[in-house]
N, C-alpha and C. Protein backbone atom coordinates (compact mmCIF):
# COMPACT_ATOMS: atom_id res chain seq x y z
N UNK A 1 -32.10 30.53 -7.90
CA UNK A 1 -31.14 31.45 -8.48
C UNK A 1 -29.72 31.12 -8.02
N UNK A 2 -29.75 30.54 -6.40
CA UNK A 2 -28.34 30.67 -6.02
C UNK A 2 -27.46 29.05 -7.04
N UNK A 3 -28.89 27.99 -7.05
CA UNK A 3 -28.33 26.95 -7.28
C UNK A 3 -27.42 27.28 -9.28
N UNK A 4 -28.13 28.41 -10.19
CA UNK A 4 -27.72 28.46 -11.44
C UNK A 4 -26.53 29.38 -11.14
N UNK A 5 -26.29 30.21 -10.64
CA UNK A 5 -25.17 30.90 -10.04
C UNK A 5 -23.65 29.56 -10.28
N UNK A 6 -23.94 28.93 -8.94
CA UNK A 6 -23.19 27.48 -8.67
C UNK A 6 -23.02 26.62 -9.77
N UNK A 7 -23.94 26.54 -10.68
CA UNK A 7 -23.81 25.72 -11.97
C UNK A 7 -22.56 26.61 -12.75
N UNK A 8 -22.71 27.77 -12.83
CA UNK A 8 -22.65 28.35 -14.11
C UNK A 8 -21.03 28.67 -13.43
N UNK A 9 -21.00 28.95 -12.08
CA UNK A 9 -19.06 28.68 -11.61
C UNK A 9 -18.30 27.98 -11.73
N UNK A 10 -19.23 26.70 -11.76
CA UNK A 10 -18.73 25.43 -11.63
C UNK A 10 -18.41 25.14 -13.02
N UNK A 11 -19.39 25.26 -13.91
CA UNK A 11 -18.85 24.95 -15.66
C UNK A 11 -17.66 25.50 -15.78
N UNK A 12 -17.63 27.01 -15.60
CA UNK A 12 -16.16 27.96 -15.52
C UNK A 12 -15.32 27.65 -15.01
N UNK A 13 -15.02 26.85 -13.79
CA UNK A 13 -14.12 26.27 -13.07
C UNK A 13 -13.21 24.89 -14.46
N UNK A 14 -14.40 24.36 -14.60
CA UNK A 14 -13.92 22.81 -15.73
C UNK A 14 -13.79 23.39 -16.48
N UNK A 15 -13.98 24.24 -17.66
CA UNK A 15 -13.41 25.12 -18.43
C UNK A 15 -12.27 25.58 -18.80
N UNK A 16 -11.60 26.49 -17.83
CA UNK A 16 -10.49 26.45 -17.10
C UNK A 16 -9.25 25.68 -16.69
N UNK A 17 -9.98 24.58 -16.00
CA UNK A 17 -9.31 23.25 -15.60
C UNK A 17 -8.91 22.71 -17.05
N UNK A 18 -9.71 22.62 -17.72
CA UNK A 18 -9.60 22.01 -19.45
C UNK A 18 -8.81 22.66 -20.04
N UNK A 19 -8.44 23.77 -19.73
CA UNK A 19 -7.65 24.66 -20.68
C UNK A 19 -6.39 24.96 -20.15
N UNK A 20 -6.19 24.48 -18.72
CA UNK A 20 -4.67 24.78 -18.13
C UNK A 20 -4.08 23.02 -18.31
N UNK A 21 -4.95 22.19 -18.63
CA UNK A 21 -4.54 21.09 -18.86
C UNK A 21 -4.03 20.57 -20.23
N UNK A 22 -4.67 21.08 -21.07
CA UNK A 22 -4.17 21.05 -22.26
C UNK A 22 -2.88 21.79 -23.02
N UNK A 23 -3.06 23.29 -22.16
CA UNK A 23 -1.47 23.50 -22.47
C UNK A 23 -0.88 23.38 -21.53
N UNK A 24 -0.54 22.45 -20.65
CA UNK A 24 0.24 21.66 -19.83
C UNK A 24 0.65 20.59 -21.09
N UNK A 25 -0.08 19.52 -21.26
CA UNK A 25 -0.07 18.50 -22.03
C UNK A 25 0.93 19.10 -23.40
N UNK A 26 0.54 19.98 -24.37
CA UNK A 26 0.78 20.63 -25.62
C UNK A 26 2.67 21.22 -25.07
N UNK A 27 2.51 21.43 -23.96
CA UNK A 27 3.73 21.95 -23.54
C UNK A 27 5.11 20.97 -23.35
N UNK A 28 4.65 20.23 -22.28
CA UNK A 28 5.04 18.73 -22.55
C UNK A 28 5.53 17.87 -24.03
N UNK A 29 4.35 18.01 -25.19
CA UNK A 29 5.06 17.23 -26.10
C UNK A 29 5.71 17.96 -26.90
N UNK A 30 5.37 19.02 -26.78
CA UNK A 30 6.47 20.21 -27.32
C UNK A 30 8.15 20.18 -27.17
N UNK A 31 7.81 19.69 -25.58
CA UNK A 31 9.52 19.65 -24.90
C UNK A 31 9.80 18.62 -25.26
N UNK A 32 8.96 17.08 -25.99
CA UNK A 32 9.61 15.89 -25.90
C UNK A 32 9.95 15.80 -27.50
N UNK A 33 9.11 16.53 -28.25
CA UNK A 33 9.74 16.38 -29.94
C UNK A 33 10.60 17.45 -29.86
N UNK A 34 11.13 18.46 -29.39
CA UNK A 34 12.03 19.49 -29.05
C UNK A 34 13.57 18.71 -28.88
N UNK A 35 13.40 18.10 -27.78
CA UNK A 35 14.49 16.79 -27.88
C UNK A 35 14.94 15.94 -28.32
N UNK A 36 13.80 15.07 -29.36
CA UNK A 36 13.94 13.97 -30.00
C UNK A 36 14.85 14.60 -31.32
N UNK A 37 14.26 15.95 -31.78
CA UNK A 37 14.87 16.28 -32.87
C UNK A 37 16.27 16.54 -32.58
N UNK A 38 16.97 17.30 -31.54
CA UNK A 38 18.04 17.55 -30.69
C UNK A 38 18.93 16.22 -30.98
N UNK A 39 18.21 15.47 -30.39
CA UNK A 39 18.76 14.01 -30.71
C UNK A 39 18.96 13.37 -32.04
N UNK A 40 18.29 13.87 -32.39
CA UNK A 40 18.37 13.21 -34.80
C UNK A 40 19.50 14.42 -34.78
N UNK A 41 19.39 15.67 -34.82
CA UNK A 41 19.89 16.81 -35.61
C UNK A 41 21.41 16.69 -34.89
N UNK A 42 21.78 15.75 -34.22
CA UNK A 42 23.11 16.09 -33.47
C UNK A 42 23.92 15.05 -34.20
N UNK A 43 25.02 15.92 -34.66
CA UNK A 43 26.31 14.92 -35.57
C UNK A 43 27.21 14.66 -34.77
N UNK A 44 27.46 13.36 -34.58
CA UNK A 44 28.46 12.63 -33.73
C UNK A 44 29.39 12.21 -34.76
N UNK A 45 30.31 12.43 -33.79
CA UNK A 45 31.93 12.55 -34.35
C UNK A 45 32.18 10.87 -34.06
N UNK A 46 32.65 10.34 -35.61
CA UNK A 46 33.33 9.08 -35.92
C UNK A 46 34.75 8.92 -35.68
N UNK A 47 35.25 9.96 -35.85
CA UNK A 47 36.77 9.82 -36.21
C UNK A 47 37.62 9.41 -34.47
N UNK A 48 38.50 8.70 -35.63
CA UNK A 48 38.94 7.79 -34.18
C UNK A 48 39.67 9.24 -32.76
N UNK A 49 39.88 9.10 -31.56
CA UNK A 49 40.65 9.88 -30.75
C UNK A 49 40.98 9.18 -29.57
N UNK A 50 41.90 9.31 -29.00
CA UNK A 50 42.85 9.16 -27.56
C UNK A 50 41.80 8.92 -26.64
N UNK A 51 41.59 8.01 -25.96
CA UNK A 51 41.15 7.47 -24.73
C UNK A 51 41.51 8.81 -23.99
N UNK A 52 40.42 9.18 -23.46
CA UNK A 52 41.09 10.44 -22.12
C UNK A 52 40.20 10.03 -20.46
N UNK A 53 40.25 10.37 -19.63
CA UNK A 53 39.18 9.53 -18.81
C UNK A 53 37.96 9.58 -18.38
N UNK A 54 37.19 10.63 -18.78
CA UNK A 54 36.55 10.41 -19.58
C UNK A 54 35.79 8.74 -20.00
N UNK A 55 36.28 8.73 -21.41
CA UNK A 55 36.07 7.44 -22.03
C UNK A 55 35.93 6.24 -21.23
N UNK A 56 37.55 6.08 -20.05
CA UNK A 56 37.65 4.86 -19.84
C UNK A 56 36.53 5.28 -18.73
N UNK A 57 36.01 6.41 -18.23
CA UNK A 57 34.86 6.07 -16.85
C UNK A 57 33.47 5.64 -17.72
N UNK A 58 33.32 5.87 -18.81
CA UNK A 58 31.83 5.30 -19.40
C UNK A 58 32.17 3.87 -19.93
N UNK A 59 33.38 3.31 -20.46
CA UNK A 59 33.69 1.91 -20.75
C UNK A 59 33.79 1.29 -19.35
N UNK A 60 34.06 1.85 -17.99
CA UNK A 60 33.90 1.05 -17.00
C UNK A 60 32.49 0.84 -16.73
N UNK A 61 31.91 2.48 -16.74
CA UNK A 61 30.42 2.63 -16.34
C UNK A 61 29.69 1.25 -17.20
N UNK A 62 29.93 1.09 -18.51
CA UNK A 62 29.56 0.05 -19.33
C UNK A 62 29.67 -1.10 -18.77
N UNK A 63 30.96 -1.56 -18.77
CA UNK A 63 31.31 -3.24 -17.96
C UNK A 63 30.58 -2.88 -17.15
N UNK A 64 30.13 -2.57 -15.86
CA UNK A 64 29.62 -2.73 -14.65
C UNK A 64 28.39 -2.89 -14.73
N UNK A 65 27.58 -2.32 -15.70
CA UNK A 65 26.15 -2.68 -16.42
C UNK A 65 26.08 -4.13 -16.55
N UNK A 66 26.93 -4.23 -17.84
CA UNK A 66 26.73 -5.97 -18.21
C UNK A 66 26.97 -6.64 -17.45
N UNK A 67 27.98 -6.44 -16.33
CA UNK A 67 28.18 -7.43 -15.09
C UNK A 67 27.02 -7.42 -14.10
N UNK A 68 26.25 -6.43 -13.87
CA UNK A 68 25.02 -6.78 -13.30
C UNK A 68 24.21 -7.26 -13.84
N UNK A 69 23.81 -7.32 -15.21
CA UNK A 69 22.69 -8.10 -15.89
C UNK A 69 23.17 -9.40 -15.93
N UNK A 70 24.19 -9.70 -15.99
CA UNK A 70 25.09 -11.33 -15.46
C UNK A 70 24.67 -11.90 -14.82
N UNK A 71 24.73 -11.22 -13.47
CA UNK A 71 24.75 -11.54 -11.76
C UNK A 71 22.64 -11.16 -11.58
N UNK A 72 22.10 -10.60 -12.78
CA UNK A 72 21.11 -11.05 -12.41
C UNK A 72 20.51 -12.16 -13.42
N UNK A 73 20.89 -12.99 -13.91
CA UNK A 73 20.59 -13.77 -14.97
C UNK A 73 21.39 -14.78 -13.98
N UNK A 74 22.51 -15.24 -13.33
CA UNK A 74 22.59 -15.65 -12.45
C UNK A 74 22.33 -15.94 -11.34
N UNK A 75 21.20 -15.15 -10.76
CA UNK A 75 20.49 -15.53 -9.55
C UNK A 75 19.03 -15.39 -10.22
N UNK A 76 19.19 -16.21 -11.11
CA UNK A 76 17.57 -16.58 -11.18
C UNK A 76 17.37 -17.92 -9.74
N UNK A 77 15.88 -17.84 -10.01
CA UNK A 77 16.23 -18.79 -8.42
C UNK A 77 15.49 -19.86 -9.34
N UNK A 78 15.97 -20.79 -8.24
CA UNK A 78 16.18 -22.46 -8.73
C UNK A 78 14.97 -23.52 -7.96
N UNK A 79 14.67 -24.21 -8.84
CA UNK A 79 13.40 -25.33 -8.20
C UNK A 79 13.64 -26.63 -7.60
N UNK A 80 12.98 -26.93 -6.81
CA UNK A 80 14.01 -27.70 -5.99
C UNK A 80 12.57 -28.56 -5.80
N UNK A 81 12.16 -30.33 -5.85
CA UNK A 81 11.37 -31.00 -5.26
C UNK A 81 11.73 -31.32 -3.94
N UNK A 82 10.82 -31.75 -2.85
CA UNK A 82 10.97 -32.10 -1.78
C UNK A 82 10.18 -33.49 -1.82
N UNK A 83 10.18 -34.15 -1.85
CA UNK A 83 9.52 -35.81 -1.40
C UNK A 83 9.23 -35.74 -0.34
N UNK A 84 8.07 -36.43 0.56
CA UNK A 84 7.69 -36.76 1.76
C UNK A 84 6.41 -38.06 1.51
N UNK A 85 7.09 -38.55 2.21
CA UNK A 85 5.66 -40.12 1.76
C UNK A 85 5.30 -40.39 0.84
N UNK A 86 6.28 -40.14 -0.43
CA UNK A 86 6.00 -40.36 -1.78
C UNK A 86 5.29 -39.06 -2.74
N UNK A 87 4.93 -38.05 -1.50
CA UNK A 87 4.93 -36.89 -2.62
C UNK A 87 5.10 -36.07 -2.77
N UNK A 88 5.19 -35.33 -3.64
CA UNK A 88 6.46 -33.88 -4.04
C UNK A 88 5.72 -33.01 -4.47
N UNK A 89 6.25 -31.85 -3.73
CA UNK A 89 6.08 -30.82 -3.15
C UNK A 89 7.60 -29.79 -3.67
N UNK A 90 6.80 -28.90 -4.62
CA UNK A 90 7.65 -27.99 -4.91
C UNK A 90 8.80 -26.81 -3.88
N UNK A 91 9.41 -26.59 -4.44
CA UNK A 91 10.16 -25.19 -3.75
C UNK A 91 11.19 -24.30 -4.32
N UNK A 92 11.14 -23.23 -4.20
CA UNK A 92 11.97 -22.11 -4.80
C UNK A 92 12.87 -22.34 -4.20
N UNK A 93 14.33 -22.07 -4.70
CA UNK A 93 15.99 -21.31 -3.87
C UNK A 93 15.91 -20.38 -4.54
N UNK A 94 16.64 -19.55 -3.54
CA UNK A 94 17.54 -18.34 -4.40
C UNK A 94 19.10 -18.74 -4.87
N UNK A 95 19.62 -18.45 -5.80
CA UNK A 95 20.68 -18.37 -6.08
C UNK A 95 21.58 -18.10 -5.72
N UNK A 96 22.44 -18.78 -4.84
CA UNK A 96 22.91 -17.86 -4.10
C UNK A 96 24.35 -19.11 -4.02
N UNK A 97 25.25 -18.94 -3.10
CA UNK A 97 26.99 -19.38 -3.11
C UNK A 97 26.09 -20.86 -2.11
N UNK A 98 25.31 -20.36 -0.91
CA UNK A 98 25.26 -21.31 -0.10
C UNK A 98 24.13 -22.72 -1.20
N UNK A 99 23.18 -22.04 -2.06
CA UNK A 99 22.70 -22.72 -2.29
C UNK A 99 23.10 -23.65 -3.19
N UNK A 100 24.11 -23.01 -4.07
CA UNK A 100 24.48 -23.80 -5.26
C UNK A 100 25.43 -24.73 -4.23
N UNK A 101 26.24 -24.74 -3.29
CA UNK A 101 26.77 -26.15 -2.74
C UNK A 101 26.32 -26.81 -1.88
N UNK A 102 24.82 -26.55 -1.78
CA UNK A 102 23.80 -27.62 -0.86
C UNK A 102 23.35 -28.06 -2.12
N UNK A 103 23.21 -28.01 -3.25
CA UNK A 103 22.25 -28.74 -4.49
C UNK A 103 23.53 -29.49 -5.14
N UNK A 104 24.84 -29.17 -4.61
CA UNK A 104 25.73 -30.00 -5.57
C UNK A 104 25.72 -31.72 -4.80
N UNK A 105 25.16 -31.74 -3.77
CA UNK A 105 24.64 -33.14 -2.91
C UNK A 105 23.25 -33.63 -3.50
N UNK A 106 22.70 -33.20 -4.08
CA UNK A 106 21.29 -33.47 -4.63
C UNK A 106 21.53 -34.44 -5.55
N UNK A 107 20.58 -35.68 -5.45
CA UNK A 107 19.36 -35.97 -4.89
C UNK A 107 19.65 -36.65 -3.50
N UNK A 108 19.53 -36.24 -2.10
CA UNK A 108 19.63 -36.49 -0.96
C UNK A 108 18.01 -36.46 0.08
N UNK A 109 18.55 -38.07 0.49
CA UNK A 109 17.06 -37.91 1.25
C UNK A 109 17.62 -38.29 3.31
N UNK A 110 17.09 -37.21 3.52
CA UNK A 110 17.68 -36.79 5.11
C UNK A 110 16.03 -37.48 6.21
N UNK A 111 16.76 -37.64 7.29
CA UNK A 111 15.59 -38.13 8.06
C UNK A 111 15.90 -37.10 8.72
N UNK A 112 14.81 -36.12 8.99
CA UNK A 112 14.98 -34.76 9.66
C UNK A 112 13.92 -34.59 10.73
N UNK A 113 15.01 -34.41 11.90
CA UNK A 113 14.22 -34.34 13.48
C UNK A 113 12.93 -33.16 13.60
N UNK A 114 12.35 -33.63 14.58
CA UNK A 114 11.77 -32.26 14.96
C UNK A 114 12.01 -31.58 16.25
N UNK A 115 11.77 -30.08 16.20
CA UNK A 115 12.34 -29.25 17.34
C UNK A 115 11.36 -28.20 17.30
N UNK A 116 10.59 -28.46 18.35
CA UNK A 116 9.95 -27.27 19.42
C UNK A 116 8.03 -27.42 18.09
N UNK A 117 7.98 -28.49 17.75
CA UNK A 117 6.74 -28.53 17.20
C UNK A 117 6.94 -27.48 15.85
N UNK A 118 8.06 -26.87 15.41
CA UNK A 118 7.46 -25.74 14.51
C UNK A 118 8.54 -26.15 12.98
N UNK A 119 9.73 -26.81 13.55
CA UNK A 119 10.75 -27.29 12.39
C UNK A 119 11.08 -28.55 12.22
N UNK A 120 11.78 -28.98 11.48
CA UNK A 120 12.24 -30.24 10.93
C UNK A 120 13.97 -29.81 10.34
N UNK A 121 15.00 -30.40 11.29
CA UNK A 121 16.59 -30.12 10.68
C UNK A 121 16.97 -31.41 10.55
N UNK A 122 17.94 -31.35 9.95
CA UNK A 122 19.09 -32.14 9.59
C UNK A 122 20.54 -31.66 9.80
N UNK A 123 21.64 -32.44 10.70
CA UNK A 123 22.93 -31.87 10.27
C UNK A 123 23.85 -32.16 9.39
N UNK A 124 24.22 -31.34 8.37
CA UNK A 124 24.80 -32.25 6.93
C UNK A 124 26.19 -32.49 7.28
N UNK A 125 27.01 -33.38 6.25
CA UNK A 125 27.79 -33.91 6.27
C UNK A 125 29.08 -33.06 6.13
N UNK A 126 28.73 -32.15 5.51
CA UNK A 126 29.81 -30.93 5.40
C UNK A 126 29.34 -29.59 5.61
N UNK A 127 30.21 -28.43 5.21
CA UNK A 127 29.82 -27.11 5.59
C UNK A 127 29.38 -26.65 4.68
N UNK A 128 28.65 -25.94 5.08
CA UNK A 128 28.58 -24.75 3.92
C UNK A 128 28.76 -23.24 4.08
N UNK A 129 28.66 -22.46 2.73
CA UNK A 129 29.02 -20.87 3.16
C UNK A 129 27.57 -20.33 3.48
N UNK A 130 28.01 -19.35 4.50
CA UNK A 130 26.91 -18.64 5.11
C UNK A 130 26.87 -17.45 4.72
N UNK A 131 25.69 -16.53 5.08
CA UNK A 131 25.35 -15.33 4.91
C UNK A 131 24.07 -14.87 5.60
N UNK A 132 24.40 -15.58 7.15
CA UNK A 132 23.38 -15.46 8.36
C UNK A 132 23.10 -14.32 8.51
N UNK A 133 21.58 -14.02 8.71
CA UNK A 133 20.91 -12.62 9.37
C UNK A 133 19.84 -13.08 10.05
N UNK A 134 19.15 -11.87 10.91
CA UNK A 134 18.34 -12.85 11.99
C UNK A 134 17.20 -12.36 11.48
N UNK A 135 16.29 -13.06 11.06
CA UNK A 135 15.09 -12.91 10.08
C UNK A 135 14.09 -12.45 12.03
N UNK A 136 13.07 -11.67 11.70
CA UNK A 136 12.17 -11.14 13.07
C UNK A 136 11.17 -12.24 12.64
N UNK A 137 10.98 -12.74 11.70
CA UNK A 137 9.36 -13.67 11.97
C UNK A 137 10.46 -15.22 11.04
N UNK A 138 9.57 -16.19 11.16
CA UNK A 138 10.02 -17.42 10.44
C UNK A 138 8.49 -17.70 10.06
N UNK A 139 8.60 -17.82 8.56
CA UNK A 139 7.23 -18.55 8.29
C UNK A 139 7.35 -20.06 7.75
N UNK A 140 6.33 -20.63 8.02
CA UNK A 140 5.97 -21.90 7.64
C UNK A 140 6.39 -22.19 6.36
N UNK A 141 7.23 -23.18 5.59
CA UNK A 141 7.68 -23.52 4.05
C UNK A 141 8.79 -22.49 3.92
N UNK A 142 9.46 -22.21 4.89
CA UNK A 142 11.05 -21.56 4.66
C UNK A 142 11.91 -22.39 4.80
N UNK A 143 12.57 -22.09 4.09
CA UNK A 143 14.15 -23.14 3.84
C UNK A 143 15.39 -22.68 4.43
N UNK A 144 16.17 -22.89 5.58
CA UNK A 144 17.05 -22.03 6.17
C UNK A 144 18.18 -23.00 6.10
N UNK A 145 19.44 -22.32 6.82
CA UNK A 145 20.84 -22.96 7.36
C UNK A 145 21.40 -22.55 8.56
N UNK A 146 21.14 -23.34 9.62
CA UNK A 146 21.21 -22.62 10.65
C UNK A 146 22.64 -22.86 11.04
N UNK A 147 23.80 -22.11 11.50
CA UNK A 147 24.95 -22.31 11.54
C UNK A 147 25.71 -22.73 10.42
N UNK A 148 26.42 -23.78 9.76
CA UNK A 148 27.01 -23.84 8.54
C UNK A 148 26.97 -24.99 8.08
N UNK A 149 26.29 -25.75 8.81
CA UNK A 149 25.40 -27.20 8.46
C UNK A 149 24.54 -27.83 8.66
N UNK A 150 23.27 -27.14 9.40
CA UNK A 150 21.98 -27.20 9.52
C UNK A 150 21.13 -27.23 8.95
N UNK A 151 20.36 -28.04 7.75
CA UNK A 151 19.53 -27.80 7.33
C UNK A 151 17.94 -27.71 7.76
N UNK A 152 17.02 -26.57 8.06
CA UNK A 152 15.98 -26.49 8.67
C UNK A 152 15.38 -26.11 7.46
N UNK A 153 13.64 -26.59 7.88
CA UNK A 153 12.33 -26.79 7.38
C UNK A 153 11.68 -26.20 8.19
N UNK A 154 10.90 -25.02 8.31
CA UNK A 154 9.62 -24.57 9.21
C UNK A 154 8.48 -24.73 8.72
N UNK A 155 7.92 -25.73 9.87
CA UNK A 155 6.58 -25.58 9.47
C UNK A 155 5.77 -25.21 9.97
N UNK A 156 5.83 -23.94 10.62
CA UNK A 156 4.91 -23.14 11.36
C UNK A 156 5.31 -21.66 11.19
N UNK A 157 4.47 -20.73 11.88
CA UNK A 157 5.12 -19.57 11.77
C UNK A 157 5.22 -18.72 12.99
N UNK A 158 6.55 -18.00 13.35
CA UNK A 158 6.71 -17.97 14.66
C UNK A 158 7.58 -16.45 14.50
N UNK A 159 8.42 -15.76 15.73
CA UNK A 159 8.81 -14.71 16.22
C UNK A 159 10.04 -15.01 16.24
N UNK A 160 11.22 -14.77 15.69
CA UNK A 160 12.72 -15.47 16.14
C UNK A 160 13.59 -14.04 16.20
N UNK A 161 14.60 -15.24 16.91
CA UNK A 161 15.47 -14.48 17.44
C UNK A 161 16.87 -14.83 17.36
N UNK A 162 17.21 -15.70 16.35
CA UNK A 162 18.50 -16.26 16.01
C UNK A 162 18.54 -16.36 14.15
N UNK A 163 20.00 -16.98 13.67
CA UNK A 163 20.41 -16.04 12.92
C UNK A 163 20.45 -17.64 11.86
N UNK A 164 20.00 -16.75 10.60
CA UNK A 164 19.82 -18.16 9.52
C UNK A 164 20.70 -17.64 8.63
N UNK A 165 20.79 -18.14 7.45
CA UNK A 165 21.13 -18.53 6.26
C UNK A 165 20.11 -18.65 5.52
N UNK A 166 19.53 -17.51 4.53
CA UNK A 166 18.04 -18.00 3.64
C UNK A 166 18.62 -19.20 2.45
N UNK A 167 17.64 -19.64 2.25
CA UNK A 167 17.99 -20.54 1.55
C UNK A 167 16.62 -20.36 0.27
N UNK A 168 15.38 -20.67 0.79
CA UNK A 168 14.39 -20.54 -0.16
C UNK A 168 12.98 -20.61 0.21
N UNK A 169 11.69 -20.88 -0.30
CA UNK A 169 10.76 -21.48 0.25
C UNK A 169 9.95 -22.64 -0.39
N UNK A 170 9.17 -23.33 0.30
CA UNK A 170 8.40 -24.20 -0.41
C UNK A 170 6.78 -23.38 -0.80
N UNK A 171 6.70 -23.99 -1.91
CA UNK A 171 5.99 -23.40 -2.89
C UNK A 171 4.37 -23.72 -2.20
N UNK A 172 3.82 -24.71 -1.81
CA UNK A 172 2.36 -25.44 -1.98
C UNK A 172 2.79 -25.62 -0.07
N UNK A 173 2.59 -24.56 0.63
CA UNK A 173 3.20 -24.60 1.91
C UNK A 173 1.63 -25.66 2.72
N UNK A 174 0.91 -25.13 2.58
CA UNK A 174 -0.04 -25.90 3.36
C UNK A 174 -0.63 -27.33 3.30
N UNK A 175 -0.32 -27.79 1.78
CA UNK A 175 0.21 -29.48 1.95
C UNK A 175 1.19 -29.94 2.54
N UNK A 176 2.73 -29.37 2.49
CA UNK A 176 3.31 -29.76 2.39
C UNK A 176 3.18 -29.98 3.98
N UNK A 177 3.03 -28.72 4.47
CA UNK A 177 2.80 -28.99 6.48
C UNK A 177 1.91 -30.14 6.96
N UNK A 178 0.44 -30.61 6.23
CA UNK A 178 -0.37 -31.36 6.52
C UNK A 178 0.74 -32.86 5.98
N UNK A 179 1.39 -33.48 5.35
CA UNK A 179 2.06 -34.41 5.09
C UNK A 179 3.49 -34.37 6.33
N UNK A 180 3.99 -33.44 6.56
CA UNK A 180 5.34 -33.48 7.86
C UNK A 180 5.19 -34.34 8.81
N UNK A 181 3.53 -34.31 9.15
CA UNK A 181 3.32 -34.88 10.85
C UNK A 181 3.75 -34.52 11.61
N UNK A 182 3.86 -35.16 13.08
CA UNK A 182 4.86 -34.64 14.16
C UNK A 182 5.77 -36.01 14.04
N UNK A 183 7.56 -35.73 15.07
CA UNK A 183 8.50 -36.78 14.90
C UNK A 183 9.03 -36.48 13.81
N UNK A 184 10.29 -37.29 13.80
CA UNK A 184 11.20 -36.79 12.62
C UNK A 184 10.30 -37.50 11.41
N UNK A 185 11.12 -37.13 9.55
CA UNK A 185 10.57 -37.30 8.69
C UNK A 185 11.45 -37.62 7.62
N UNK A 186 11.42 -38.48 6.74
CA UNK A 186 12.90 -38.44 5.60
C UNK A 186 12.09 -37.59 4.62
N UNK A 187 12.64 -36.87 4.03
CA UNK A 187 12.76 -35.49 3.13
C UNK A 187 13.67 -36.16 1.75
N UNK A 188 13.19 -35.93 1.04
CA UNK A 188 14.01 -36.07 -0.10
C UNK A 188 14.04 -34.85 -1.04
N UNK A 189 15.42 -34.34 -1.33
CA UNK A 189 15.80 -33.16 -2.07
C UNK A 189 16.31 -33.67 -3.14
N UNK A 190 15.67 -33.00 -4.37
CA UNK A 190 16.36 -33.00 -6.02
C UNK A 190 15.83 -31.91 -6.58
N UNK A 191 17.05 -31.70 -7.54
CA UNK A 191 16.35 -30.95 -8.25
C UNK A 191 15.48 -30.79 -9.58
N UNK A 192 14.44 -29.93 -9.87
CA UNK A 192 13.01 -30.46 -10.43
C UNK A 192 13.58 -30.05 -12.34
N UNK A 193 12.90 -30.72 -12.60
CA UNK A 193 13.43 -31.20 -13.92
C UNK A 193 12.25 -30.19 -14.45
């Protein structure tokens, strides 16, 4: 008896539940064709009038839109091959001020030292612009700038405590580490067609 009791609350319960849900739902599209029509039934004024400010804050609000869809169509990020013993090994950049004048040297092939078993640098021939922050971990197939003409390769992954320049990563990280070896390495950078 107690268990048909429990049935028969429980149906009443979903019942209920079914019926505060539906005019929830019914209520909802009520409010959204309520608006849409709001939106058809509203006559907007053609006729020309005076800039007031108003206007010029939504024509700025405007430019500042399209200038971000710019600046993100501009930092699409960029592919970059790496060569090592004849074979290539992809990698992402980001788009960025430092990267576009490390790729304006491309196709460059660097014999790049090693330091502390975990990287591979090079010091380039000129500077570049920075935008150093001190990353808490370094992983293996990161692309950095350490100071304003450092180019570093990690190929390990470690705990840091000094201050990079991102640059990008390599794509196929666990070949590319098994081909590095230990001792320096010539690296060849271009960009991938």
């Amino acid at each position: 008896m107690k268990k048909i009791i429990l049935i028969v609350i429980l149906i009443i319960l979903v019942i209920i539940g079914c019926l505060i849900y539906q005019n929830k739902t019914e209520s909802e599209v009520g409010n959204t064709v309520s608006l849409q029509n709001t939106i058809i039934n509203t006559n907007y004024d053609t006729t020309p009038r005076e800039f007031n400010n108003e206007s010029v804050e939504n024509i700025t609000e405007n430019t500042n839109i399209m200038n971000e869809e710019i600046n993100t169509m501009n930092n699409e990020e960029i592919k970059i091959n790496l060569i090592v013993n004849n074979k290539t090994f992809t990698a992402t950049l980001e788009n960025n001020q430092t990267v576009q004048e490390l790729i304006q040297n491309f196709p460059m092939t660097l014999n790049m030292s090693d330091l502390h078993s975990n990287e591979k640098y090079n010091y380039l021939n000129s500077s570049l612009t920075t935008n150093s922050s001190i990353p808490r971990m370094i992983n293996a197939g990161d692309i950095k700038l350490y100071g304003n003409n450092c180019l570093v390769v990690f190929y390990d992954d470690f705990r840091n405590s000094y201050s990079y320049t991102n640059l990008g990563k390599v794509d196929n990280v666990d070949e590319f580490v098994a081909e590095l070896g230990s001792g320096s390495v010539n690296i060849t950078f271009e960009l991938a067609e």
